[in-house]
N, C-alpha and C. Protein backbone atom coordinates (compact mmCIF):
# COMPACT_ATOMS: atom_id res chain seq x y z
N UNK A 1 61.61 165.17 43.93
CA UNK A 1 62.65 166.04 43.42
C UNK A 1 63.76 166.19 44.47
N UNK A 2 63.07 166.23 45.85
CA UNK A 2 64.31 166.68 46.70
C UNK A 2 65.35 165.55 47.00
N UNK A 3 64.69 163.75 46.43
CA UNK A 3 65.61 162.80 47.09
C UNK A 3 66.35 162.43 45.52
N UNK A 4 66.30 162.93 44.21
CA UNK A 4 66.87 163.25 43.53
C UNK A 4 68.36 164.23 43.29
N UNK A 5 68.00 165.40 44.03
CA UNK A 5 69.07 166.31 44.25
C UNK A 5 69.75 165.30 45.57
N UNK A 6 69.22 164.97 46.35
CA UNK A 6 70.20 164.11 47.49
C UNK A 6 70.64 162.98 46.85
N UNK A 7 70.57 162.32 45.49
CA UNK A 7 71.33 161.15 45.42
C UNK A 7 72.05 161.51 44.26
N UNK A 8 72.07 162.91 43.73
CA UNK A 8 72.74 163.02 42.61
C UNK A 8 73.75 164.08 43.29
N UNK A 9 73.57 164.29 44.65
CA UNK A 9 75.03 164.82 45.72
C UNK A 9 75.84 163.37 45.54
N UNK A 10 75.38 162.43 46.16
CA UNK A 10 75.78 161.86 46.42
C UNK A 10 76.82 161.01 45.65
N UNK A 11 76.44 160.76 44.42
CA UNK A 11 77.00 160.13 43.62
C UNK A 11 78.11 160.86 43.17
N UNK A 12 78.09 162.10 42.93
CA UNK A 12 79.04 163.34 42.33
C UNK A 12 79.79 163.32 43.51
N UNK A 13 79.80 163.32 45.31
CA UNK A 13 80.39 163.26 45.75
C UNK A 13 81.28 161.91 46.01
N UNK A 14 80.87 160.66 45.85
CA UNK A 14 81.46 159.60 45.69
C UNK A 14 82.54 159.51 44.07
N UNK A 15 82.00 160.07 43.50
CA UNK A 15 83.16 159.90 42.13
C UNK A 15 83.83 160.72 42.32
N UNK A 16 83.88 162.41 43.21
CA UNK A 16 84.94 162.67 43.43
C UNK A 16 85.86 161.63 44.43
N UNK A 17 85.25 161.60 45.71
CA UNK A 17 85.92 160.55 46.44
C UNK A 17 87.49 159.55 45.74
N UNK A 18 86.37 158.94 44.80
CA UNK A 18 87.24 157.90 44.27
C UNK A 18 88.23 158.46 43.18
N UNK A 19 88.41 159.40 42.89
CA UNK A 19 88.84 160.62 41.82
C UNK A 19 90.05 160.86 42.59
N UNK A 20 89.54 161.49 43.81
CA UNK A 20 90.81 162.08 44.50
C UNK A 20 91.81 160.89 45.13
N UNK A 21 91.35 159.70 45.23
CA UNK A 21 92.08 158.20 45.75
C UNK A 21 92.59 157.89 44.57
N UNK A 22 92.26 157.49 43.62
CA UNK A 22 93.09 157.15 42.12
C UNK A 22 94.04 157.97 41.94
N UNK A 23 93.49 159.28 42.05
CA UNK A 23 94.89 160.36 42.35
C UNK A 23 96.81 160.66 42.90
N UNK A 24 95.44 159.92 44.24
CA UNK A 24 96.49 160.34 44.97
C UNK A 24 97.67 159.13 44.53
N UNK A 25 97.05 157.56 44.61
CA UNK A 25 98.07 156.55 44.20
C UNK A 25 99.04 157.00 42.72
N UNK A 26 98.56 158.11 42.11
CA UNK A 26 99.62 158.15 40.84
C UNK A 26 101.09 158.93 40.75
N UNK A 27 100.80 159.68 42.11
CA UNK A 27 101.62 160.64 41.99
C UNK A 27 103.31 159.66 43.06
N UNK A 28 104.45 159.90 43.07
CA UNK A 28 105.29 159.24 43.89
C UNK A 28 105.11 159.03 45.19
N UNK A 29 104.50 160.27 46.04
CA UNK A 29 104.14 159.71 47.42
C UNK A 29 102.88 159.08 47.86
N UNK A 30 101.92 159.04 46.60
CA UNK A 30 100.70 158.13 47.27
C UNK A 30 100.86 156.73 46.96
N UNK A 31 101.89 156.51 45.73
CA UNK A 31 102.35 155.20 45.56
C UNK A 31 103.34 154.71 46.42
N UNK A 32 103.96 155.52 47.12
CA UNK A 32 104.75 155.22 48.50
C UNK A 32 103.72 155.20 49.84
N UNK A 33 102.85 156.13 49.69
CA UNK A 33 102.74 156.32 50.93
C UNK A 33 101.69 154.71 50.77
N UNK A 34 101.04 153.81 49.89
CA UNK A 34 100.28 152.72 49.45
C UNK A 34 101.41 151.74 49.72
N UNK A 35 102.07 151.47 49.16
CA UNK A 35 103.65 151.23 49.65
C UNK A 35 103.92 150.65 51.12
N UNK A 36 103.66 151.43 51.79
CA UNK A 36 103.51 151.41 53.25
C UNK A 36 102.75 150.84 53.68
N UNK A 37 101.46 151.28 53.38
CA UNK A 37 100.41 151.10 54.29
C UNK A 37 99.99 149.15 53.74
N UNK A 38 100.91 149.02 52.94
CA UNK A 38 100.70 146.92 51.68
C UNK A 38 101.68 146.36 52.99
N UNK A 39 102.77 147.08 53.54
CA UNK A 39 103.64 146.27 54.96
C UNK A 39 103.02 146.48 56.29
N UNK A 40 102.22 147.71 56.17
CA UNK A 40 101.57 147.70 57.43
C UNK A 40 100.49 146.78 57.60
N UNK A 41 99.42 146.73 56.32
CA UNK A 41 98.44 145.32 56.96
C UNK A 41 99.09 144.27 56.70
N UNK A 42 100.14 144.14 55.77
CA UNK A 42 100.10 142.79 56.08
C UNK A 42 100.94 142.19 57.20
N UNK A 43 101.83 142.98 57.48
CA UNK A 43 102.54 143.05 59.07
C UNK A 43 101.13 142.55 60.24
N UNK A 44 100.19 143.39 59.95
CA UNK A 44 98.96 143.33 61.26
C UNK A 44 98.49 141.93 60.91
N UNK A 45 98.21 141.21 59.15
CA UNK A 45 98.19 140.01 59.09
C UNK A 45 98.87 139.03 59.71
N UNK A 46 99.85 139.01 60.03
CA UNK A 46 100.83 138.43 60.48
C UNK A 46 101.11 138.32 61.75
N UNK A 47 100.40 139.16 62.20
CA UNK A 47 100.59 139.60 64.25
C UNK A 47 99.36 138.74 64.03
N UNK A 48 98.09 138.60 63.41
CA UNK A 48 97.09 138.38 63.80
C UNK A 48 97.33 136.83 63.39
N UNK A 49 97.61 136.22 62.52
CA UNK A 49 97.69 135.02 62.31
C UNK A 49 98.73 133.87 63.03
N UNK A 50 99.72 134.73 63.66
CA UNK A 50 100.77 133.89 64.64
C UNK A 50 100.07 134.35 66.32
N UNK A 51 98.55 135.05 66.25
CA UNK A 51 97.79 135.13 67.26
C UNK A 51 96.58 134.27 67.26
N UNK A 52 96.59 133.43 66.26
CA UNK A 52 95.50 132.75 65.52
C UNK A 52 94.58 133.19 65.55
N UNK A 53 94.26 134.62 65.42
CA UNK A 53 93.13 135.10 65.30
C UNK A 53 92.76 135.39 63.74
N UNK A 54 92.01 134.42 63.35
CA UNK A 54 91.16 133.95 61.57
C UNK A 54 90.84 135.60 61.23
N UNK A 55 89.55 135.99 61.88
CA UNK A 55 89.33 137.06 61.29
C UNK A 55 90.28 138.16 61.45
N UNK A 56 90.73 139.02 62.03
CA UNK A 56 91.87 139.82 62.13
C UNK A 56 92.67 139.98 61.12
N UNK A 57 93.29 138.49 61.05
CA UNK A 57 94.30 137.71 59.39
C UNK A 57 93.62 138.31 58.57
N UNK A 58 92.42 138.15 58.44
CA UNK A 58 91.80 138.23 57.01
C UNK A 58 91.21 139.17 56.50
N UNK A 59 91.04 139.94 57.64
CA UNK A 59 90.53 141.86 57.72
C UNK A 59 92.11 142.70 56.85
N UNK A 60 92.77 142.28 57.92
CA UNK A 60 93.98 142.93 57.48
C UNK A 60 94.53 142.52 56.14
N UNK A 61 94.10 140.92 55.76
CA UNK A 61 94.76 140.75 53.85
C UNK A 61 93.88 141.93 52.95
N UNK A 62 92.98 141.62 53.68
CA UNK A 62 91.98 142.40 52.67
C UNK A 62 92.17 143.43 52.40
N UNK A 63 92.22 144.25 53.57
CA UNK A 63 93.38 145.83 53.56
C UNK A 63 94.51 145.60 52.40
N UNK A 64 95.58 144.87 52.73
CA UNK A 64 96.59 145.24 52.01
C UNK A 64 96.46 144.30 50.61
N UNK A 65 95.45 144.01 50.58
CA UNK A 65 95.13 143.73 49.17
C UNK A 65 94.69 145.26 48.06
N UNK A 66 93.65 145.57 49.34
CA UNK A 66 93.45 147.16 48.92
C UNK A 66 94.54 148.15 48.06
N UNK A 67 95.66 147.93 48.95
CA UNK A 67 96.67 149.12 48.97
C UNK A 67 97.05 148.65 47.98
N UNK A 68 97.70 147.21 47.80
CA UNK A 68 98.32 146.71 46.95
C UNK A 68 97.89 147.38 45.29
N UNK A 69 96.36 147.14 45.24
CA UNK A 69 96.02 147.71 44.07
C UNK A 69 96.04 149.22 43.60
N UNK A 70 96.65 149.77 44.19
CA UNK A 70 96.97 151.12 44.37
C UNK A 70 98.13 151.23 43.82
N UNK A 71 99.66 150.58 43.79
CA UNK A 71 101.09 150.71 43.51
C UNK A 71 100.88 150.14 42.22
N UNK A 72 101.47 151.62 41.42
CA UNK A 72 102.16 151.62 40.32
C UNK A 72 103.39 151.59 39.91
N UNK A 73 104.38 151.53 38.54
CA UNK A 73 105.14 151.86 38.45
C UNK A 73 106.19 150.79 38.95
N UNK A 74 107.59 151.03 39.33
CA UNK A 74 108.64 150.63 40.22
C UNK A 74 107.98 149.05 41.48
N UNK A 75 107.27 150.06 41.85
CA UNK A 75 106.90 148.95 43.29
C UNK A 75 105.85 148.39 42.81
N UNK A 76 105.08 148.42 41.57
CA UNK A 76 104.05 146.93 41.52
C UNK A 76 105.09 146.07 40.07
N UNK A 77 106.29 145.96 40.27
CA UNK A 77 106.81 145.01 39.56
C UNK A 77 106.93 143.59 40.39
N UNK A 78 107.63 142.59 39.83
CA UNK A 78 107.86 141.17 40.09
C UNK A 78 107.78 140.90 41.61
N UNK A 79 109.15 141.23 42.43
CA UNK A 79 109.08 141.85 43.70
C UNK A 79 108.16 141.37 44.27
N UNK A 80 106.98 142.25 44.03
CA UNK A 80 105.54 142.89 44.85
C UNK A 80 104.89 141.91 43.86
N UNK A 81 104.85 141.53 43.73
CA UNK A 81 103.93 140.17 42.77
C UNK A 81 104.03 139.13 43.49
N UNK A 82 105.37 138.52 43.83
CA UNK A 82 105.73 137.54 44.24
C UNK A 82 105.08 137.92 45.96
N UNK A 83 105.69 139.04 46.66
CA UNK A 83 104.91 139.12 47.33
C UNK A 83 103.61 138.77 48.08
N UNK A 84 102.86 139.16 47.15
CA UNK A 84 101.27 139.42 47.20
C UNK A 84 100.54 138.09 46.86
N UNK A 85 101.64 136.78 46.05
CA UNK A 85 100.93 135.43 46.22
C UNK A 85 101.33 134.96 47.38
N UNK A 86 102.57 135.23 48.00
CA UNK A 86 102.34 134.91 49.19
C UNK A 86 101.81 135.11 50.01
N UNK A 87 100.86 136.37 49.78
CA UNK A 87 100.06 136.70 51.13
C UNK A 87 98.64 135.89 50.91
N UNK A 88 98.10 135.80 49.33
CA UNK A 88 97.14 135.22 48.65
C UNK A 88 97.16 133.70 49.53
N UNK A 89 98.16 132.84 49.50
CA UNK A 89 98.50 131.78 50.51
C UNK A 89 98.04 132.23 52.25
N UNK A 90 98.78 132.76 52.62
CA UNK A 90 98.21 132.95 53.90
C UNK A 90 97.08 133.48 54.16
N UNK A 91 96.18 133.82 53.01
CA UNK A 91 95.14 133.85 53.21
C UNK A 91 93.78 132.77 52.60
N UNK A 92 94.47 132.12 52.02
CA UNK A 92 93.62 130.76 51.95
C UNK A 92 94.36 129.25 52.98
N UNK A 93 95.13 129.71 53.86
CA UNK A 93 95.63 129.49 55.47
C UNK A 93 94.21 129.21 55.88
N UNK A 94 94.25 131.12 56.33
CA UNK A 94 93.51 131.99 57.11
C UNK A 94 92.02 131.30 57.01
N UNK A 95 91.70 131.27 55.64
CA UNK A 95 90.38 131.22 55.95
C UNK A 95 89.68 129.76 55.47
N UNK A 96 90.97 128.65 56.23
CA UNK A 96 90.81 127.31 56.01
C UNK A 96 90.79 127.12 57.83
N UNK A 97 91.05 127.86 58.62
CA UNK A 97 90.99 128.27 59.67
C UNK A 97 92.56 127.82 60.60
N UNK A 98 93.50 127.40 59.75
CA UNK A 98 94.63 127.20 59.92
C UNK A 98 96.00 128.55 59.91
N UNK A 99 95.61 129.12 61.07
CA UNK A 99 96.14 130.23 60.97
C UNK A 99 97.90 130.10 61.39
N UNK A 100 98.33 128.88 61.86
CA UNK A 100 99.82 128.63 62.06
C UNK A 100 100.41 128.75 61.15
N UNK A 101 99.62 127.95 59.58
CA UNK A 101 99.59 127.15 58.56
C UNK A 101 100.26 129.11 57.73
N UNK A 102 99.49 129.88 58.35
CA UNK A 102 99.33 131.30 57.60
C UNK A 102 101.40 131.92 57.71
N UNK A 103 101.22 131.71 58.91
CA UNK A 103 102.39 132.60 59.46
C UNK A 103 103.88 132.49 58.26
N UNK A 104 104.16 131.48 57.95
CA UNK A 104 105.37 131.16 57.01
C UNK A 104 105.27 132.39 55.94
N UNK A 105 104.16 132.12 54.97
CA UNK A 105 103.83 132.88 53.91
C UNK A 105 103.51 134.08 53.73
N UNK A 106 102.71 134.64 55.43
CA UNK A 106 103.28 136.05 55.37
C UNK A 106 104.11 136.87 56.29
N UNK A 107 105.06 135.88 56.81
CA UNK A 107 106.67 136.48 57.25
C UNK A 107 107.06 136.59 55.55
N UNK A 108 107.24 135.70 54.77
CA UNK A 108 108.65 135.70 53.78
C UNK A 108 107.65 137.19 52.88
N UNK A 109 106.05 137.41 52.81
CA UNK A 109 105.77 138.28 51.98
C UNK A 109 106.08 139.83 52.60
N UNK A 110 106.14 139.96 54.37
CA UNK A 110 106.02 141.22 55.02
C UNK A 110 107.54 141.30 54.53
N UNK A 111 108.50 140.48 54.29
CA UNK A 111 109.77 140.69 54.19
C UNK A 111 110.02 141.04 52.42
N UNK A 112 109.23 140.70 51.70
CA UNK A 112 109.28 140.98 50.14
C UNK A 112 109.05 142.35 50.05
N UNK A 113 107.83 142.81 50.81
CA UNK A 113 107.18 144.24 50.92
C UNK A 113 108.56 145.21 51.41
N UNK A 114 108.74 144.44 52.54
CA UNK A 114 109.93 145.33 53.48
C UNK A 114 111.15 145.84 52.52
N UNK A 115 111.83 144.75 51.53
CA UNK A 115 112.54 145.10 50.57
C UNK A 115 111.73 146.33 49.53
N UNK A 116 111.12 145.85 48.66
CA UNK A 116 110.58 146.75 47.86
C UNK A 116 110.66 148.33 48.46
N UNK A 117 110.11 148.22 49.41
CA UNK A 117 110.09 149.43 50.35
C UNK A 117 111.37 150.29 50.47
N UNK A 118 112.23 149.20 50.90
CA UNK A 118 113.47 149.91 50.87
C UNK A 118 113.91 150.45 49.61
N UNK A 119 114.09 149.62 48.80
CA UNK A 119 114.48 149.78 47.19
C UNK A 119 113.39 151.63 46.85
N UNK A 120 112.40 151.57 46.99
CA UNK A 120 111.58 152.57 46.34
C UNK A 120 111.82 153.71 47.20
N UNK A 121 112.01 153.78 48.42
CA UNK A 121 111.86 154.90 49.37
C UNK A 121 113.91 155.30 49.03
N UNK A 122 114.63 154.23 48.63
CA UNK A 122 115.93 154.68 48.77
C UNK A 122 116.01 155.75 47.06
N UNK A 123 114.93 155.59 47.02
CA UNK A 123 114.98 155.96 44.93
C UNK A 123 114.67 157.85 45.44
């Protein structure tokens, strides 16, 4: 009974968890503040892959793959699409272990993000 009440915390506390994160991305500043944080890894992608460091690259796509799925609205249009295959590229770079190969595809995507960014934060 008692590891019952401990996994039925648990679960109720994990669906809030994920309750209050779905949340937060709906409202204008968690879709900004997601926004951000899609240029910040993939920026760190990008330090890490013109450092040829494979895993780093690929920690950090993964991140801003994360975030990415978070932006609604305005900033997950075309833009941020186009974007996000380019990072999809530097990350099948990345984890071909050709991390030079990476750097092109996510300069032109940290710079797609960088726009969007501007465009949404100037709104």
């Amino acid at each position: 009974m008692k590891h019952s009440k401990t996994l039925s915390g648990l679960i109720l506390g994990g669906v809030l968890a994920l309750s209050g994160s779905a949340f937060a991305a709906e409202t204008t500043e968690g879709v900004l503040e997601h926004l951000d944080l899609t240029v910040k890894t993939t920026q760190e992608a990008l330090d890490a892959a013109k450092a040829g460091n494979k895993d780093v690259c690929l920690s950090a796509i993964k991140a801003a793959k994360q975030h990415y799925k978070e932006l609604t609205g305005a900033p997950s249009g075309k833009p941020t699409q186009d974007a996000m295959k380019l990072v999809k590229e530097g990350q099948a770079s990345c984890e071909a272990g050709d991390t030079a190969k990476a750097v092109e595809p996510l300069t032109k995507a940290v710079a797609g993000f960088e726009k969007v960014k501007a465009d949404a934060h100037a709104k």
